[in-house]
N, C-alpha and C. Protein backbone atom coordinates (compact mmCIF):
# COMPACT_ATOMS: atom_id res chain seq x y z
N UNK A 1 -145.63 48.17 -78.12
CA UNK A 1 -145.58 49.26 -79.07
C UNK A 1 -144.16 49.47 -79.57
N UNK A 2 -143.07 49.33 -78.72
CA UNK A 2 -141.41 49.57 -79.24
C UNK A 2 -141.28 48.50 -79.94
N UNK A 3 -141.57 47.33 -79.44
CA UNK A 3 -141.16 46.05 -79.99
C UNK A 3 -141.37 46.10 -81.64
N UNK A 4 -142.74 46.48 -81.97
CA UNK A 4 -143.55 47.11 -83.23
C UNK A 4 -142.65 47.80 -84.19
N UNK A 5 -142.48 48.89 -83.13
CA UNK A 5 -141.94 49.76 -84.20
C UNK A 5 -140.37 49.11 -84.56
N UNK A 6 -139.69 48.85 -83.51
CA UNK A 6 -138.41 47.92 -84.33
C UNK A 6 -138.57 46.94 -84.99
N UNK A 7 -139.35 46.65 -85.07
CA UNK A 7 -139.77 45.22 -85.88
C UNK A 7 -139.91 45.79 -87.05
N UNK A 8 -140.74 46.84 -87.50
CA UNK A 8 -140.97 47.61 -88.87
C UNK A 8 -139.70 48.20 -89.31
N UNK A 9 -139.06 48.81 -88.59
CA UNK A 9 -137.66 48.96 -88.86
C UNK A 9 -136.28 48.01 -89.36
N UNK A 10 -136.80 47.15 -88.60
CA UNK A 10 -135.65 46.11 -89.10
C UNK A 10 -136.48 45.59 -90.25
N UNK A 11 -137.80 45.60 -90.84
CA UNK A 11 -137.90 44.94 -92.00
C UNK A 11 -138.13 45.75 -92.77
N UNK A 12 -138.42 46.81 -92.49
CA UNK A 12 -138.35 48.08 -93.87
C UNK A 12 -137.59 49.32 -93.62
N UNK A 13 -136.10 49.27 -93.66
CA UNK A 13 -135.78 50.45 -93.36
C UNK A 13 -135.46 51.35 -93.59
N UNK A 14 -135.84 51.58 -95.10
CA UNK A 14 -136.06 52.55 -96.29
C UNK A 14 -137.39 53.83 -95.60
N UNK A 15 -138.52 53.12 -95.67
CA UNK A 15 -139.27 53.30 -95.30
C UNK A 15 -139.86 54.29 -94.00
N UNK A 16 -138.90 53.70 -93.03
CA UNK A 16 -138.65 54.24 -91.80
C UNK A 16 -137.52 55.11 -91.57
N UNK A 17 -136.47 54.83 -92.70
CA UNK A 17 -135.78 56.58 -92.86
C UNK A 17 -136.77 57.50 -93.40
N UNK A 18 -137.33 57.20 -94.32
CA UNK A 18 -137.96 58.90 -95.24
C UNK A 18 -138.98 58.86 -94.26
N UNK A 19 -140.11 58.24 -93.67
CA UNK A 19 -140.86 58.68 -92.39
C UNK A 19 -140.30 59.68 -91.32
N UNK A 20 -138.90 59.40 -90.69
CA UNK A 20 -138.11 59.75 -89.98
C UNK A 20 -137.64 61.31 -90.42
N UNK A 21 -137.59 61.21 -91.41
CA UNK A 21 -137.50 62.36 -92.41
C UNK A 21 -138.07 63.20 -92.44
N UNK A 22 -139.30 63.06 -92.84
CA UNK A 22 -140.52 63.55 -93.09
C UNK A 22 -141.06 64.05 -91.77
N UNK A 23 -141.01 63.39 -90.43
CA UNK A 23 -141.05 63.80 -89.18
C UNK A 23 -140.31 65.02 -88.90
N UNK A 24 -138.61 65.09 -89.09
CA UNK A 24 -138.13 66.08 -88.74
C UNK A 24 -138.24 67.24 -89.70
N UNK A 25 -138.49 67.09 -90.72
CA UNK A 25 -138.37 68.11 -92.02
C UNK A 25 -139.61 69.21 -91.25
N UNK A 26 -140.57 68.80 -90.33
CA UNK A 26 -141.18 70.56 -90.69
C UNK A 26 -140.72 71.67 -89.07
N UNK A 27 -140.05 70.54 -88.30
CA UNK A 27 -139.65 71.83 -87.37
C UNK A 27 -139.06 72.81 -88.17
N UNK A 28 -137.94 72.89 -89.51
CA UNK A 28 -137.18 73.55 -89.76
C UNK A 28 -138.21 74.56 -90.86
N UNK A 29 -139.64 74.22 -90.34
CA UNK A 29 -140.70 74.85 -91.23
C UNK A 29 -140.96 76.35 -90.18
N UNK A 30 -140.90 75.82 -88.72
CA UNK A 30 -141.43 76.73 -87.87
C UNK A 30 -140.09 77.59 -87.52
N UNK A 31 -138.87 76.93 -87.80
CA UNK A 31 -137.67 77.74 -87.20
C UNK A 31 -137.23 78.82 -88.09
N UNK A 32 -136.58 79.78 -87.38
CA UNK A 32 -136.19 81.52 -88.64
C UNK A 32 -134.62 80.59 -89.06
N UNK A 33 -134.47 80.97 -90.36
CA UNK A 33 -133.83 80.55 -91.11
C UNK A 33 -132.29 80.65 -90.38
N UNK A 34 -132.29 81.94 -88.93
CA UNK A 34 -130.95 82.02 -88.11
C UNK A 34 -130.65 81.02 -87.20
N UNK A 35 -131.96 80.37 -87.18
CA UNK A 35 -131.61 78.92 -86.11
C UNK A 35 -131.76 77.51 -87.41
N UNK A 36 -132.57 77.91 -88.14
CA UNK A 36 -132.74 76.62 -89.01
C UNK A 36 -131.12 75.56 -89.62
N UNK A 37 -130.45 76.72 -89.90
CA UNK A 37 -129.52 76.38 -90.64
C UNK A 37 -128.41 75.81 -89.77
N UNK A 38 -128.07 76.46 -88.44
CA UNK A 38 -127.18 76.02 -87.38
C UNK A 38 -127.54 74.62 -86.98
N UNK A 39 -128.80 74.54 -86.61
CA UNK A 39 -129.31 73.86 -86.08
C UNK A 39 -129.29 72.41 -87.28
N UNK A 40 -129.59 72.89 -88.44
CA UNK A 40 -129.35 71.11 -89.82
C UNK A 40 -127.72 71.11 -89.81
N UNK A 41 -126.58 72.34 -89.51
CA UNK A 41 -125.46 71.79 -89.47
C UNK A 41 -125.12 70.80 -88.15
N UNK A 42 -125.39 71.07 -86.59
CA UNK A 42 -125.56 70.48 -85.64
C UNK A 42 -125.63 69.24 -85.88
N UNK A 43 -126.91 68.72 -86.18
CA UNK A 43 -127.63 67.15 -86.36
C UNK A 43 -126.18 67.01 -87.50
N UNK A 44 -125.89 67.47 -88.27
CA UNK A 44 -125.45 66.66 -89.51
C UNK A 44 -124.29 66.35 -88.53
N UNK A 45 -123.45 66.94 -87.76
CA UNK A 45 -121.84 66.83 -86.97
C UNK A 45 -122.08 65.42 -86.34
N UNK A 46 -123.70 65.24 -85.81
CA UNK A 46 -124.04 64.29 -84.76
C UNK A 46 -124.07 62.50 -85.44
N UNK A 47 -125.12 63.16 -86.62
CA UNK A 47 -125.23 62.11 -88.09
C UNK A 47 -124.14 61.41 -88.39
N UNK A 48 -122.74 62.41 -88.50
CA UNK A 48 -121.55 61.78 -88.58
C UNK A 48 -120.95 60.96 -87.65
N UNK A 49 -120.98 61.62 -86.33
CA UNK A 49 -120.48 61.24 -85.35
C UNK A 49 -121.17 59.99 -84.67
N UNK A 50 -122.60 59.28 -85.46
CA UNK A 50 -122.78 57.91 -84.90
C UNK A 50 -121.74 56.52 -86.06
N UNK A 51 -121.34 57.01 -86.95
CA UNK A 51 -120.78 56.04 -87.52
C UNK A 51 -119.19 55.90 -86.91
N UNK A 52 -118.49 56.91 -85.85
CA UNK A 52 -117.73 56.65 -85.42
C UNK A 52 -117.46 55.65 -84.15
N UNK A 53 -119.14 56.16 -83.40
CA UNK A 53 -119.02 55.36 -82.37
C UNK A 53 -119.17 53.66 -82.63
N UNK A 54 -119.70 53.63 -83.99
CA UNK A 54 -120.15 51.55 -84.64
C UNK A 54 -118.40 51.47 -84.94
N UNK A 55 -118.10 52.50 -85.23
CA UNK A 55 -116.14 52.13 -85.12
C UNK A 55 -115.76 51.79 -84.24
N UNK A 56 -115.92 53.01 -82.83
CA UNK A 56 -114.98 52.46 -81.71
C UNK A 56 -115.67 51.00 -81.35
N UNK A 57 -116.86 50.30 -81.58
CA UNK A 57 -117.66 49.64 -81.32
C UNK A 57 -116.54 48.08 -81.65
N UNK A 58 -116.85 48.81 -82.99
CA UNK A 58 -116.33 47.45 -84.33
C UNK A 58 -114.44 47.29 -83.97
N UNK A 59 -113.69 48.47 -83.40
CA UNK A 59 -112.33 48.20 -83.08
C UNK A 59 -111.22 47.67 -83.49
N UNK A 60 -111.10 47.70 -84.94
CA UNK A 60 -110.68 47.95 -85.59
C UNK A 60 -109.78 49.03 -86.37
N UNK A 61 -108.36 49.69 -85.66
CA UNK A 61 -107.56 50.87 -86.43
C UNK A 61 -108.48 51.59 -87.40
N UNK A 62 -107.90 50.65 -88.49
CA UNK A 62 -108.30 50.95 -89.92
C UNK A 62 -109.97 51.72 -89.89
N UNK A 63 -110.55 50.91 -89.32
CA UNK A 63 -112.01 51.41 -89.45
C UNK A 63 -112.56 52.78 -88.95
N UNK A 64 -111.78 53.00 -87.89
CA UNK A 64 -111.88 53.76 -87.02
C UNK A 64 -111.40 55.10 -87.79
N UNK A 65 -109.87 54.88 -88.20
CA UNK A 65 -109.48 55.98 -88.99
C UNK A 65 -110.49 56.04 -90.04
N UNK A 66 -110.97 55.70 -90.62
CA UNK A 66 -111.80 55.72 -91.83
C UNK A 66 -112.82 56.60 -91.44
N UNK A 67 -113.96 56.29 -90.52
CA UNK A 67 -114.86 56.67 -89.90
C UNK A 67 -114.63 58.25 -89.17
N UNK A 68 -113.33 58.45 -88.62
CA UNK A 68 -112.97 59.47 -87.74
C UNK A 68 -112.62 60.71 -89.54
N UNK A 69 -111.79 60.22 -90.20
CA UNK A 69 -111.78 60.76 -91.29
C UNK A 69 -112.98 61.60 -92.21
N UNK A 70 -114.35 60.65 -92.50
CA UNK A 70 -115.44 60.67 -92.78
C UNK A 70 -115.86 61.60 -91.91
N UNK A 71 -115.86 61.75 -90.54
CA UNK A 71 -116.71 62.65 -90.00
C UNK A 71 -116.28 63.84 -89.95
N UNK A 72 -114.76 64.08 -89.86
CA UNK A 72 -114.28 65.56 -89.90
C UNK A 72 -114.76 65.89 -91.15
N UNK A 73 -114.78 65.33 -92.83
CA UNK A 73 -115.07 65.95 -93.67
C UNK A 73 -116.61 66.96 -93.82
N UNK A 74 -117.79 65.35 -92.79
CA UNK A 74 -119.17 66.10 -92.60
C UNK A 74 -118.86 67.43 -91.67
N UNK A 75 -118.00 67.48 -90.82
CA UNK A 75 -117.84 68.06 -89.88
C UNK A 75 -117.69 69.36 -90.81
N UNK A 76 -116.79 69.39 -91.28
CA UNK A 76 -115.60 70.43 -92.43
C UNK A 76 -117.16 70.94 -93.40
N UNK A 77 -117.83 70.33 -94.06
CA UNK A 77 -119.32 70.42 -94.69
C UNK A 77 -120.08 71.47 -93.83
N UNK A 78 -120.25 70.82 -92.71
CA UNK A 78 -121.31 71.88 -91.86
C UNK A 78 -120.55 73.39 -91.18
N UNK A 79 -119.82 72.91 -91.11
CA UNK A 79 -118.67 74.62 -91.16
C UNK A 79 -118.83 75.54 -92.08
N UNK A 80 -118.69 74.89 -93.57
CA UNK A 80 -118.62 75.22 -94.77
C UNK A 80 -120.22 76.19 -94.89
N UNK A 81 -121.21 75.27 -94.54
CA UNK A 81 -122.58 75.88 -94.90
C UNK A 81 -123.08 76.82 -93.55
N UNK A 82 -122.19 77.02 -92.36
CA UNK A 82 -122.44 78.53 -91.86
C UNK A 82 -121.66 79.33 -92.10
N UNK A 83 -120.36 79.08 -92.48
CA UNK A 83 -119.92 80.16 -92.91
C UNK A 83 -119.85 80.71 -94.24
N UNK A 84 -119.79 79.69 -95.51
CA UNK A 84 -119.73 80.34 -96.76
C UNK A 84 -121.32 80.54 -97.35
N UNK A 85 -122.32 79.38 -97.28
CA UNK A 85 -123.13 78.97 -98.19
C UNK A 85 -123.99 77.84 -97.14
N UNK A 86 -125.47 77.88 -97.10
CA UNK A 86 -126.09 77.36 -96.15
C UNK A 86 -125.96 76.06 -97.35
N UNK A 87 -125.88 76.08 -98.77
CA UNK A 87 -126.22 75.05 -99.35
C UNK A 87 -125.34 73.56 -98.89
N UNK A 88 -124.23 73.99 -98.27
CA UNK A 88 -123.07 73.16 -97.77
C UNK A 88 -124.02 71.66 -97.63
N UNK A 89 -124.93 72.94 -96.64
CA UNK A 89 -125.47 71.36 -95.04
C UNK A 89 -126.33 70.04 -95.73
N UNK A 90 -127.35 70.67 -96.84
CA UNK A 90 -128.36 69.62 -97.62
C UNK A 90 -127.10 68.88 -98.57
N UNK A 91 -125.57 69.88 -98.83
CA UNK A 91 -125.39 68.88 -100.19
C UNK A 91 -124.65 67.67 -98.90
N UNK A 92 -124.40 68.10 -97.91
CA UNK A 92 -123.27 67.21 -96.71
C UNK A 92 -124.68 66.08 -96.72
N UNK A 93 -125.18 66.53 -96.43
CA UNK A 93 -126.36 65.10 -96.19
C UNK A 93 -126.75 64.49 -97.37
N UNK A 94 -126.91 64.77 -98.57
CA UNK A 94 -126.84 64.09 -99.45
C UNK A 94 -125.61 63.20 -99.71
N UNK A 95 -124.58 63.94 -99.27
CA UNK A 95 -123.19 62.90 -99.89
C UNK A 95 -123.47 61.81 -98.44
N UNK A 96 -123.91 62.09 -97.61
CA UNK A 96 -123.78 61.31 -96.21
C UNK A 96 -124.25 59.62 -96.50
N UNK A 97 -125.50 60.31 -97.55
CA UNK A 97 -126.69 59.14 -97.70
C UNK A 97 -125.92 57.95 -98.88
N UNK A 98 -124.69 58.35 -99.65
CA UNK A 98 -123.89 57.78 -100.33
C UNK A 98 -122.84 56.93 -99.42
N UNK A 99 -122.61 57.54 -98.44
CA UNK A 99 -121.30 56.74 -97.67
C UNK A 99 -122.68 55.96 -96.56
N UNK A 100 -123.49 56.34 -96.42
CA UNK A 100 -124.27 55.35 -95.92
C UNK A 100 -124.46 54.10 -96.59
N UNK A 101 -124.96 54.57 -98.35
CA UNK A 101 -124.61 53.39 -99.06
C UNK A 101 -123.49 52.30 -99.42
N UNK A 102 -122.09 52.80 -99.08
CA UNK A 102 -121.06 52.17 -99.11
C UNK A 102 -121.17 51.39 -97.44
N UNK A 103 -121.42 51.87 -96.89
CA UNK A 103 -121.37 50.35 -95.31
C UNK A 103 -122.65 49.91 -95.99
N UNK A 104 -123.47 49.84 -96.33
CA UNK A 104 -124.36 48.78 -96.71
C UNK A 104 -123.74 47.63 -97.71
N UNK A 105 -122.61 48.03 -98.33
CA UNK A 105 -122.54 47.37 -99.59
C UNK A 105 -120.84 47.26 -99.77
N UNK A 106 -119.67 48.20 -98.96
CA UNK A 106 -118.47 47.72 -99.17
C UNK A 106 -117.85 48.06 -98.07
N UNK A 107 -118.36 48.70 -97.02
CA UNK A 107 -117.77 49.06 -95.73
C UNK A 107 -118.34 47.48 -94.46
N UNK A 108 -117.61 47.51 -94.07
CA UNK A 108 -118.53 46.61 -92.95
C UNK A 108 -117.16 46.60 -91.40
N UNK A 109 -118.45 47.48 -91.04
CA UNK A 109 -118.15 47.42 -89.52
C UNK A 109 -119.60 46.98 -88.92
N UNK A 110 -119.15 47.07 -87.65
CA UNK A 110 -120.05 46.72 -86.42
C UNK A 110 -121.08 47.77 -85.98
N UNK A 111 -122.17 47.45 -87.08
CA UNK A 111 -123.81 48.16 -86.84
C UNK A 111 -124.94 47.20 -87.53
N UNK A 112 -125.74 47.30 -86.87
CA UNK A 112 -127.35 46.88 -87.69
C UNK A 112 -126.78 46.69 -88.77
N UNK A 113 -127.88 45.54 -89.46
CA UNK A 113 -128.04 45.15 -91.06
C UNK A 113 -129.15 46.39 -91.66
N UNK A 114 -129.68 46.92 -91.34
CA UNK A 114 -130.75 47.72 -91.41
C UNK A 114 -130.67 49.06 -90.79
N UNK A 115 -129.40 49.41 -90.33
CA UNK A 115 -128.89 50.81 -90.31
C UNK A 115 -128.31 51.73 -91.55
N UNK A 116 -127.59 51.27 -91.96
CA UNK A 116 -127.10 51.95 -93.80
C UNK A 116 -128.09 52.27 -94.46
N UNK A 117 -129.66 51.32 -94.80
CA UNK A 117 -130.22 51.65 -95.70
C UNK A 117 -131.49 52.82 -95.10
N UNK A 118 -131.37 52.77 -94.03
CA UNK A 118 -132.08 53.46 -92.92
C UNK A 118 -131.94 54.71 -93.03
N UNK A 119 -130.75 55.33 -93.15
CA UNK A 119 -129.75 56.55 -92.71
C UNK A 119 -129.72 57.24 -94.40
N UNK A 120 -129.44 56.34 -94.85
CA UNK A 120 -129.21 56.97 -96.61
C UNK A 120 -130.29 57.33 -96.82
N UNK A 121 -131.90 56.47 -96.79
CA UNK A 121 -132.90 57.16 -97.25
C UNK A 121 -132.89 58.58 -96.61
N UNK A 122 -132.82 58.15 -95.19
CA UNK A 122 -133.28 59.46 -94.00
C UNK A 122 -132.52 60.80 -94.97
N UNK A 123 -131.05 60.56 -95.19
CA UNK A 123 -130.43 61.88 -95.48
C UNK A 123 -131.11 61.98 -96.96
N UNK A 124 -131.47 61.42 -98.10
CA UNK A 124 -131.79 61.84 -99.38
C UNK A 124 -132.48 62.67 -99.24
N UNK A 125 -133.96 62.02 -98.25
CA UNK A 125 -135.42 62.86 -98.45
C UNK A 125 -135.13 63.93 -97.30
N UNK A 126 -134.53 63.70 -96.66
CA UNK A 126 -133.80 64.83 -95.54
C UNK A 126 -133.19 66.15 -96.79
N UNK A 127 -132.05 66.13 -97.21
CA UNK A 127 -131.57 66.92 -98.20
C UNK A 127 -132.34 67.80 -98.87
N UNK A 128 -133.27 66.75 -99.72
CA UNK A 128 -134.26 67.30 -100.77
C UNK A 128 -135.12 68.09 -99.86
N UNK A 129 -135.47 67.77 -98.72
CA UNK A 129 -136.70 68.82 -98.44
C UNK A 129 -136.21 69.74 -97.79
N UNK A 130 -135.11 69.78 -97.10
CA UNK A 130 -134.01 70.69 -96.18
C UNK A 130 -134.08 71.94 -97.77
N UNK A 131 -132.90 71.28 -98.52
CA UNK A 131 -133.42 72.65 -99.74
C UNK A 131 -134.15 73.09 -100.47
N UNK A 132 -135.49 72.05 -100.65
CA UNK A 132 -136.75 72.66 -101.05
C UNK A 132 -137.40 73.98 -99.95
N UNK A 133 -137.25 73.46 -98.64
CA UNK A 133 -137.49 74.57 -97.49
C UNK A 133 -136.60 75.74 -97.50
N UNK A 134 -135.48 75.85 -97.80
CA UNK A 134 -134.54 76.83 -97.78
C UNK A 134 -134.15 77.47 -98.90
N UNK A 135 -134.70 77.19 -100.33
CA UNK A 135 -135.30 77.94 -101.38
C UNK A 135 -136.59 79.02 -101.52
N UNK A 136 -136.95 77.78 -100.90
CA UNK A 136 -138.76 78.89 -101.02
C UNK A 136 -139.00 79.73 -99.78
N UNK A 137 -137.70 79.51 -98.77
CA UNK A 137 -137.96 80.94 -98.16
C UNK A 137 -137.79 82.44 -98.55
């Protein structure tokens, strides 16, 4: 059954982000909007914080600073959306799903071939439904 599901993953992993997506998008259906919002800045600090560890991985200075850089900004994002504006956290994951697109295509460190495109879908349809949910409350 694991074997399966990585197997679908490594060959569609568009697919298996917005699923992934779509999975987590309705806890934040059942949660009060005082945990919802802490709780999408949380994951997003964490979101960031796996592209650091394919740094310390990949070992490389340069990369590392890059990556450590990148995450304080998500970091600096999810700050931003508890304290000023919850909108911070969906737009941080939308920009996330862009620098996801850059290691697919001009970054290259040490992760999956099928992690970048994985992660970018996850945060788009993540975003979009994060503030479709946090509108229509």
């Amino acid at each position: 059954m694991i074997s399966r599901l990585a197997s679908g993953l490594t060959r569609h992993p568009a697919l298996a982000g917005a699923g992934l997506s779509l999975l987590s998008l309705p806890v934040h259906l059942v949660l009060p909007e005082a945990v919802s919002i802490p709780f999408a800045a949380v994951i997003l600090g964490l979101v960031a914080g796996i592209y650091v560890g394919f740094a310390l991985q990949d070992g490389r200075r340069r990369i590392l600073a890059t990556e450590g850089l990148a995450a304080v900004a998500f970091l600096a994002f999810a700050l931003a959306g508890l304290t000023w504006s919850p909108g911070f956290i969906p737009a941080a994951y939308g920009l996330h799903g862009v620098w996801d697109l850059l290691h697919h295509r001009q970054i290259t460190t040490a992760m999956p071939s099928w992690y970048p495109p994985m992660c970018a879908v996850y945060d788009w349809v993540f975003a979009a439904g994060l503030s479709a949910l946090w509108i229509l409350r």
